[in-house]
PDB file of N, CA and C in Angstrom:
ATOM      1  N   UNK A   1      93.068 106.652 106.418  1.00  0.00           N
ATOM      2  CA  UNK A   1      92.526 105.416 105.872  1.00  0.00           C
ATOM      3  C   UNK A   1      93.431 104.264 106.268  1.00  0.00           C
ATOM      4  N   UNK A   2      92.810 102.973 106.285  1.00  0.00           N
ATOM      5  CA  UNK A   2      93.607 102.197 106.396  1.00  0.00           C
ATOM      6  C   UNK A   2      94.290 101.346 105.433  1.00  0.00           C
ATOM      7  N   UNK A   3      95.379 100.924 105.557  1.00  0.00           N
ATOM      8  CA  UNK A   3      96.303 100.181 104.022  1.00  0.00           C
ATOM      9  C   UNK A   3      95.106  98.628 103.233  1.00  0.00           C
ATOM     10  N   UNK A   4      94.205  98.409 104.323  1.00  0.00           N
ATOM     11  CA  UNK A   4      93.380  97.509 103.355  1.00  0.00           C
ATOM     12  C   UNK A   4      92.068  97.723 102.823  1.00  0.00           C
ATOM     13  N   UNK A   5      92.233  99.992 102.857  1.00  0.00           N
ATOM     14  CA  UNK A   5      91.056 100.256 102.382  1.00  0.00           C
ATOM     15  C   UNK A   5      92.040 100.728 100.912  1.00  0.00           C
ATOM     16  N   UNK A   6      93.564 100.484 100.769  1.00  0.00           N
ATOM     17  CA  UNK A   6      94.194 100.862  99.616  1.00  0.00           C
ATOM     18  C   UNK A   6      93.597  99.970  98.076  1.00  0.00           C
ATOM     19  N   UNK A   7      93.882 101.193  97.030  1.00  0.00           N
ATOM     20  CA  UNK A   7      93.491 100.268  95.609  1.00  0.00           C
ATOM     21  C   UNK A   7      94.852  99.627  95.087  1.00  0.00           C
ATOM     22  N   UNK A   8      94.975  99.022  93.821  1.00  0.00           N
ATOM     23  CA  UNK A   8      96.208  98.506  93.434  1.00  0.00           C
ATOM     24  C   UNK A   8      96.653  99.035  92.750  1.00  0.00           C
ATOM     25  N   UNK A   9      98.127  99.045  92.742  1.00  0.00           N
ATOM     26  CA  UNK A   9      99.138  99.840  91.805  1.00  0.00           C
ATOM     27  C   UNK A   9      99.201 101.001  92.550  1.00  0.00           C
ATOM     28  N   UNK A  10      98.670 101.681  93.790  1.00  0.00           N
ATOM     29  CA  UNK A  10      98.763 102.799  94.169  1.00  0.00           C
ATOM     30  C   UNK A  10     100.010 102.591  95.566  1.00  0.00           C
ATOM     31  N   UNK A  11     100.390 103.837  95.822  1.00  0.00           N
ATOM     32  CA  UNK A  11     101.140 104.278  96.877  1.00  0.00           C
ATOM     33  C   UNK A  11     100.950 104.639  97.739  1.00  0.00           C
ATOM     34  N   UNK A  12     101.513 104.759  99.161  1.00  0.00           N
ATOM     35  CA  UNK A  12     100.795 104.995 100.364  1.00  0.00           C
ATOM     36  C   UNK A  12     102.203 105.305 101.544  1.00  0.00           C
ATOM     37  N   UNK A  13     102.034 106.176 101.879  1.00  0.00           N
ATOM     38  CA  UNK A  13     102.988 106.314 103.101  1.00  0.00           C
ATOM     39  C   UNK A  13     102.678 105.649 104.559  1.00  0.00           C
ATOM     40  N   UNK A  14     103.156 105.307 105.237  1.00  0.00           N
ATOM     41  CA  UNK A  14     102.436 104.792 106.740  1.00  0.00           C
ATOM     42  C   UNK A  14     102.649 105.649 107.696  1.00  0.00           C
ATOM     43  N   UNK A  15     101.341 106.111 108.219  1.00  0.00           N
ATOM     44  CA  UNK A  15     101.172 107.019 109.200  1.00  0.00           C
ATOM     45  C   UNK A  15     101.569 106.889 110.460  1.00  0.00           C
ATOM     46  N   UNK A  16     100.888 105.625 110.771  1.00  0.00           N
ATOM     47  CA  UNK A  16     101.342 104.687 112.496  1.00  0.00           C
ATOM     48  C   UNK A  16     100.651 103.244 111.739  1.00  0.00           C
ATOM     49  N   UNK A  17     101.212 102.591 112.956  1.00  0.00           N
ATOM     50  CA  UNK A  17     100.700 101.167 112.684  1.00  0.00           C
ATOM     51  C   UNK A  17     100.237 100.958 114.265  1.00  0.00           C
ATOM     52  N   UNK A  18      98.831 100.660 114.965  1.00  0.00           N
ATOM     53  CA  UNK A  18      98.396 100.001 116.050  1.00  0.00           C
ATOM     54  C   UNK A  18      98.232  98.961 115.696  1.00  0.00           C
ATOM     55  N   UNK A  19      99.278  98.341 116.397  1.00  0.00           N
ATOM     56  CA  UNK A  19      98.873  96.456 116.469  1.00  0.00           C
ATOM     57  C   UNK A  19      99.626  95.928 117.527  1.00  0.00           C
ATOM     58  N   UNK A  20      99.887  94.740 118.148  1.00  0.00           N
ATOM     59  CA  UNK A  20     100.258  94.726 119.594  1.00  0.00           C
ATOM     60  C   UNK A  20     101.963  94.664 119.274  1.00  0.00           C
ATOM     61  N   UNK A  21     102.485  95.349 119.966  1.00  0.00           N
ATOM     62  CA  UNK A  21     103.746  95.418 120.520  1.00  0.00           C
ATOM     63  C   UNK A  21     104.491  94.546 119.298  1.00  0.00           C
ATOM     64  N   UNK A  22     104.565  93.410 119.817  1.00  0.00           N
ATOM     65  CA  UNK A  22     105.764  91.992 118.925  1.00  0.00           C
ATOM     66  C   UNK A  22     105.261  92.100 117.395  1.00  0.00           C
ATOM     67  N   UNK A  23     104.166  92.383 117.047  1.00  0.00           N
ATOM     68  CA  UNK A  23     103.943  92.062 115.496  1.00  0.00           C
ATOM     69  C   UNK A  23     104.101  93.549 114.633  1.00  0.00           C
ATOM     70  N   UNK A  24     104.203  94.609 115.861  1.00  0.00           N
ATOM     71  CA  UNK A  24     104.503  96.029 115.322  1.00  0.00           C
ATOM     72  C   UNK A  24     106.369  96.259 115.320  1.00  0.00           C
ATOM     73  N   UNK A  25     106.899  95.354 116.200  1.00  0.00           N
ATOM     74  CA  UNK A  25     108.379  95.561 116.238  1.00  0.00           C
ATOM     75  C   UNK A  25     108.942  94.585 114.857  1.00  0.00           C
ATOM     76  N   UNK A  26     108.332  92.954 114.568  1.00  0.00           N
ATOM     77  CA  UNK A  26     108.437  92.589 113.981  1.00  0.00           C
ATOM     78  C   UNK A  26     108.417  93.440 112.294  1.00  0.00           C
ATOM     79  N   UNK A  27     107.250  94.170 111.989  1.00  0.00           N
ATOM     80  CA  UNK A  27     107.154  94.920 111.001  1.00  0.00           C
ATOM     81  C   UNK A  27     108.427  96.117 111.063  1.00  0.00           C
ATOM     82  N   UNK A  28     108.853  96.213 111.843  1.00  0.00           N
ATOM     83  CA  UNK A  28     110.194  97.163 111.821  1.00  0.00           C
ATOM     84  C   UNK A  28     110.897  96.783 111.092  1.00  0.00           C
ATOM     85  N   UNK A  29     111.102  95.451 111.838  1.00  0.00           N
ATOM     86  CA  UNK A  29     112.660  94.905 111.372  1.00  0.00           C
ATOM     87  C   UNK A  29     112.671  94.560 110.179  1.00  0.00           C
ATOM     88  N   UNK A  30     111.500  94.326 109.422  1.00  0.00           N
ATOM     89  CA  UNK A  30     111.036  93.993 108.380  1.00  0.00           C
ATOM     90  C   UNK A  30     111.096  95.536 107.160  1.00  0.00           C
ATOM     91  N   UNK A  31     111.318  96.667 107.811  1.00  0.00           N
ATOM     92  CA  UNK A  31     111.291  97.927 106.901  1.00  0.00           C
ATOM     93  C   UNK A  31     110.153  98.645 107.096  1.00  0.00           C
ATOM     94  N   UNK A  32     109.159  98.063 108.048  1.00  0.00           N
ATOM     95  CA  UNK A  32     107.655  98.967 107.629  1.00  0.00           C
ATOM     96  C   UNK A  32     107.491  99.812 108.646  1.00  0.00           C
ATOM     97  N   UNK A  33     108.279 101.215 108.825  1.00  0.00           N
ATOM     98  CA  UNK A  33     107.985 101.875 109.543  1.00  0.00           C
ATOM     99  C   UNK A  33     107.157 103.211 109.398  1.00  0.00           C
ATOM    100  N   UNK A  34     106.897 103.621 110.384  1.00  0.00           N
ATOM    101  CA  UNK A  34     106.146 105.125 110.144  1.00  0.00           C
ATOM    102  C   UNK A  34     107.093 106.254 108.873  1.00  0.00           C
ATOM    103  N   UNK A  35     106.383 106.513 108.129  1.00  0.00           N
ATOM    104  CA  UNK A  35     107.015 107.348 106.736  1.00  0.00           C
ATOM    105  C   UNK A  35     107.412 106.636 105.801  1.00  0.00           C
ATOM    106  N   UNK A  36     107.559 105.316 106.026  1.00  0.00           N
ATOM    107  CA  UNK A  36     107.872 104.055 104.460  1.00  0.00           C
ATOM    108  C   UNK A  36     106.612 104.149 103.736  1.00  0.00           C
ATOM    109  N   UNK A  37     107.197 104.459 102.613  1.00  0.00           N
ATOM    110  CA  UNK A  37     106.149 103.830 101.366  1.00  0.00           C
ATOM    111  C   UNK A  37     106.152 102.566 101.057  1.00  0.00           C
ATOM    112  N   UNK A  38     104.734 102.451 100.637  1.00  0.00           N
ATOM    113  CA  UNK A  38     104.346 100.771 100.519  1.00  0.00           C
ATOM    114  C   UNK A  38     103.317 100.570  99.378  1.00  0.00           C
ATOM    115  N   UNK A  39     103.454  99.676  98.172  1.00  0.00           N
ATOM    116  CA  UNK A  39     103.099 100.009  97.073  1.00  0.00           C
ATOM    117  C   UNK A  39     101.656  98.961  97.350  1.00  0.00           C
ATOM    118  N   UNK A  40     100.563  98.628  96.828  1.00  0.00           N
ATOM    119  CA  UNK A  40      99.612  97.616  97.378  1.00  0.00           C
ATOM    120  C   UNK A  40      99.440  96.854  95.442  1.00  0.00           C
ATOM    121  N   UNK A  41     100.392  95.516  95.593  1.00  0.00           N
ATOM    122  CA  UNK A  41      99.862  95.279  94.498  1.00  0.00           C
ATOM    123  C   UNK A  41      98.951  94.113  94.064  1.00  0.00           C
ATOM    124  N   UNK A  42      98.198  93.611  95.132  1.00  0.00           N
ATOM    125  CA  UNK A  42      96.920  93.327  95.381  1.00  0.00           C
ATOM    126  C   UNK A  42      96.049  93.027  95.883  1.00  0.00           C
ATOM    127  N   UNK A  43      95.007  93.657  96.212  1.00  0.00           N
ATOM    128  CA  UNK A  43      94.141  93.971  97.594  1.00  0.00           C
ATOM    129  C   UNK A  43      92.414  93.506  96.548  1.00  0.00           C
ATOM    130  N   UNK A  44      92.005  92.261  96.592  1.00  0.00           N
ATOM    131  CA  UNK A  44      90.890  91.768  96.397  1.00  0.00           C
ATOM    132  C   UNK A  44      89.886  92.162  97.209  1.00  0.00           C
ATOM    133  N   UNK A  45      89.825  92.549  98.558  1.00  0.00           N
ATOM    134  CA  UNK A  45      89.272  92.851  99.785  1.00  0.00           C
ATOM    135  C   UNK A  45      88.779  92.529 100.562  1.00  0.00           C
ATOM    136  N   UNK A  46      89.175  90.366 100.247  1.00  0.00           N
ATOM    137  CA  UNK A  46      88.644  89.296 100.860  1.00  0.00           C
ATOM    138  C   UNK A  46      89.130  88.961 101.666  1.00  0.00           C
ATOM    139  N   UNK A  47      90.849  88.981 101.623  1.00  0.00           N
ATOM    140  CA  UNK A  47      91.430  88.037 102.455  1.00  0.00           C
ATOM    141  C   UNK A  47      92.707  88.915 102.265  1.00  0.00           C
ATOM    142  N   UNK A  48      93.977  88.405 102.134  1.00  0.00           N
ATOM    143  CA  UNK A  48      95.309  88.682 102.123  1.00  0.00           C
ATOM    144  C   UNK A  48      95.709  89.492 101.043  1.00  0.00           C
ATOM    145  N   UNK A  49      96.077  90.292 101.135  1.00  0.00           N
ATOM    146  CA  UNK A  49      96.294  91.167 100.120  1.00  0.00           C
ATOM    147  C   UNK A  49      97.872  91.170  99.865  1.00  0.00           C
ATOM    148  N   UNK A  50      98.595  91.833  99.094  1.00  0.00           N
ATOM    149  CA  UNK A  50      99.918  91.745  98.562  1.00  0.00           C
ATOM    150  C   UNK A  50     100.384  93.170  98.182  1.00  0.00           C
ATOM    151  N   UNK A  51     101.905  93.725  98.989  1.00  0.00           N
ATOM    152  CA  UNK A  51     102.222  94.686  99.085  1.00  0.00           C
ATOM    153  C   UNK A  51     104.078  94.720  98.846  1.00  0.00           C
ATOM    154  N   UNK A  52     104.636  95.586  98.531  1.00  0.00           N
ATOM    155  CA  UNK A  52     105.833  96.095  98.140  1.00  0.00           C
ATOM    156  C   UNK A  52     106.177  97.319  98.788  1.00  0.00           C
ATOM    157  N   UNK A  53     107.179  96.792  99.713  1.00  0.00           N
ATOM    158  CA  UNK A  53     108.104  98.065 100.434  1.00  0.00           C
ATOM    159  C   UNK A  53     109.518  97.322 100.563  1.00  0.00           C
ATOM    160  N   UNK A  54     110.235  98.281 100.510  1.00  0.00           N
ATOM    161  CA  UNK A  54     111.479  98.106 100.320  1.00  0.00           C
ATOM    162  C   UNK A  54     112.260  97.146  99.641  1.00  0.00           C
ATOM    163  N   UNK A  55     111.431  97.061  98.376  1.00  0.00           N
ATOM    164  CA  UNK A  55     111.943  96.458  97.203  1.00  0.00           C
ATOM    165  C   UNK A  55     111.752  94.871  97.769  1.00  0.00           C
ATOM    166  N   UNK A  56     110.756  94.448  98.538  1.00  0.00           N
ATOM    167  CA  UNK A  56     110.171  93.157  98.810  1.00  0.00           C
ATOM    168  C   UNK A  56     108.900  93.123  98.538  1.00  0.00           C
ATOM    169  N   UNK A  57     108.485  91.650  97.980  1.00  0.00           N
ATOM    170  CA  UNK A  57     106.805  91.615  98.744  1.00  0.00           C
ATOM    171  C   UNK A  57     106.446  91.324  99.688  1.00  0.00           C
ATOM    172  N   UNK A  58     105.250  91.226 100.027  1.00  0.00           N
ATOM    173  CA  UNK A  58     104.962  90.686 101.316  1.00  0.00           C
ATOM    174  C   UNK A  58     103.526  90.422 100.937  1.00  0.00           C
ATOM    175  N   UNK A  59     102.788  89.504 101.770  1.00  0.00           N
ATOM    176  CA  UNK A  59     101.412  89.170 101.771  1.00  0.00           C
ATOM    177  C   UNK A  59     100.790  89.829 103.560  1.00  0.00           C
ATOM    178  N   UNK A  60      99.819  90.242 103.835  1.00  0.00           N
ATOM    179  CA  UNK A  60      99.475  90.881 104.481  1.00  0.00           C
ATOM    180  C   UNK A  60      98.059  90.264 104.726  1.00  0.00           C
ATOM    181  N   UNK A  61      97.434  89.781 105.758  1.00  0.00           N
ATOM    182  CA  UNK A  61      96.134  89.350 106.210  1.00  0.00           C
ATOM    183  C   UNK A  61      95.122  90.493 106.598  1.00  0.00           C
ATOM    184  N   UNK A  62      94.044  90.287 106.577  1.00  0.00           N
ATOM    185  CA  UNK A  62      93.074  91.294 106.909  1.00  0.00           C
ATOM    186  C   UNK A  62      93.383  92.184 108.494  1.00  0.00           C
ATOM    187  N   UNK A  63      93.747  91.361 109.631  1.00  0.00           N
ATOM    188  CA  UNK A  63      93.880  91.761 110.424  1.00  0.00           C
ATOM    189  C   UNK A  63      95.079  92.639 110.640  1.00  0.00           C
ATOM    190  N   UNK A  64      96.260  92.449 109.654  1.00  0.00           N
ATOM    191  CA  UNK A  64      97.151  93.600 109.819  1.00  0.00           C
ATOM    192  C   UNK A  64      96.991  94.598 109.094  1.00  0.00           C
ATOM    193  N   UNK A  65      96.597  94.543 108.127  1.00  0.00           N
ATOM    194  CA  UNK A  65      96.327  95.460 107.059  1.00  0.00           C
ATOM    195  C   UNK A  65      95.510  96.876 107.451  1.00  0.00           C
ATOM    196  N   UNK A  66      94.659  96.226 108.608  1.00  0.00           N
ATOM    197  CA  UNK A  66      93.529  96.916 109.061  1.00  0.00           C
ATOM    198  C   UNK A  66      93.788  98.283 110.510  1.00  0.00           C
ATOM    199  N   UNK A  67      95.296  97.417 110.530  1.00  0.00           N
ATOM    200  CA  UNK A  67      95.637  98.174 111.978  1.00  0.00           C
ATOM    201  C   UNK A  67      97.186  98.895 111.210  1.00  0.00           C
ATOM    202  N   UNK A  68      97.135  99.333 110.137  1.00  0.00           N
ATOM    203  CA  UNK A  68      98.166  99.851 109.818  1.00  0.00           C
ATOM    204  C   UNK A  68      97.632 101.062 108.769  1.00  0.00           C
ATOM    205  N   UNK A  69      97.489 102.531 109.193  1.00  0.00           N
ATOM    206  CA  UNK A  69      96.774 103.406 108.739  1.00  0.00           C
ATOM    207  C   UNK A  69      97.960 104.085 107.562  1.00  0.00           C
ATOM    208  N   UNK A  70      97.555 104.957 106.487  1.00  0.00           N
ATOM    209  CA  UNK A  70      98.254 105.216 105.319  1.00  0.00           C
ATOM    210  C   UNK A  70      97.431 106.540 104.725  1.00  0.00           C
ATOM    211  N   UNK A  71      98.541 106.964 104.394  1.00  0.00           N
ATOM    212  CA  UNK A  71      97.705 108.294 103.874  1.00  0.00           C
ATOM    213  C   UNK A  71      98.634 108.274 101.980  1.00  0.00           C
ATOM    214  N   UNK A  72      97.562 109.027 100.725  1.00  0.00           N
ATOM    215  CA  UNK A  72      98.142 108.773  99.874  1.00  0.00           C
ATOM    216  C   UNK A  72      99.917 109.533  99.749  1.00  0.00           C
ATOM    217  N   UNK A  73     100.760 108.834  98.711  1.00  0.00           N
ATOM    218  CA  UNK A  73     102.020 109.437  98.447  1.00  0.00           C
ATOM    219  C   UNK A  73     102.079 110.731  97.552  1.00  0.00           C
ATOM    220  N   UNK A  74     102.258 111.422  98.049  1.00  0.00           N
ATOM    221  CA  UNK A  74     102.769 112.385  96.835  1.00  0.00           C
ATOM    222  C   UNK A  74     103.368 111.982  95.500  1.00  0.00           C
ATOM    223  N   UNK A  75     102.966 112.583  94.637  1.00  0.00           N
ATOM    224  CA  UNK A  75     103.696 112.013  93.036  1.00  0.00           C
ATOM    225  C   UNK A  75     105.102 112.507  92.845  1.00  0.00           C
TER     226      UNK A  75
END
């Protein structure tokens, strides 16, 4: 699934992220790599949604959200 088909308050590991090169290295440096958990704490399903990894938030647009696949976390 993808992280902007995620609900809120839930958890999600990241599987891969396809998106071009610079905005996938950028998300590195940023913490969001393949096996980070990423908490979604709010995804309306309109526009920008709002997420928590590594003890940051972040706001997230439809178009990244969409190219960054997630499978649920274990409890």
């Amino acid at each position: 699934m993808t992280l902007k088909e995620g609900t809120n308050n839930h958890t999600y590991v990241v599987e891969k992220i396809r998106i071009e090169l610079n905005l996938e290295r950028r998300l590195e440096a940023l913490g969001l790599t393949e096996g980070s958990q990423i908490t979604v704490l709010n995804n309306d399903k309109k526009g920008a949604m709002t997420v928590k990894f590594r003890g940051t938030r972040f706001a997230f647009g439809r178009r990244i959200a969409d190219n960054i696949f997630v499978k649920v976390a274990a409890v």
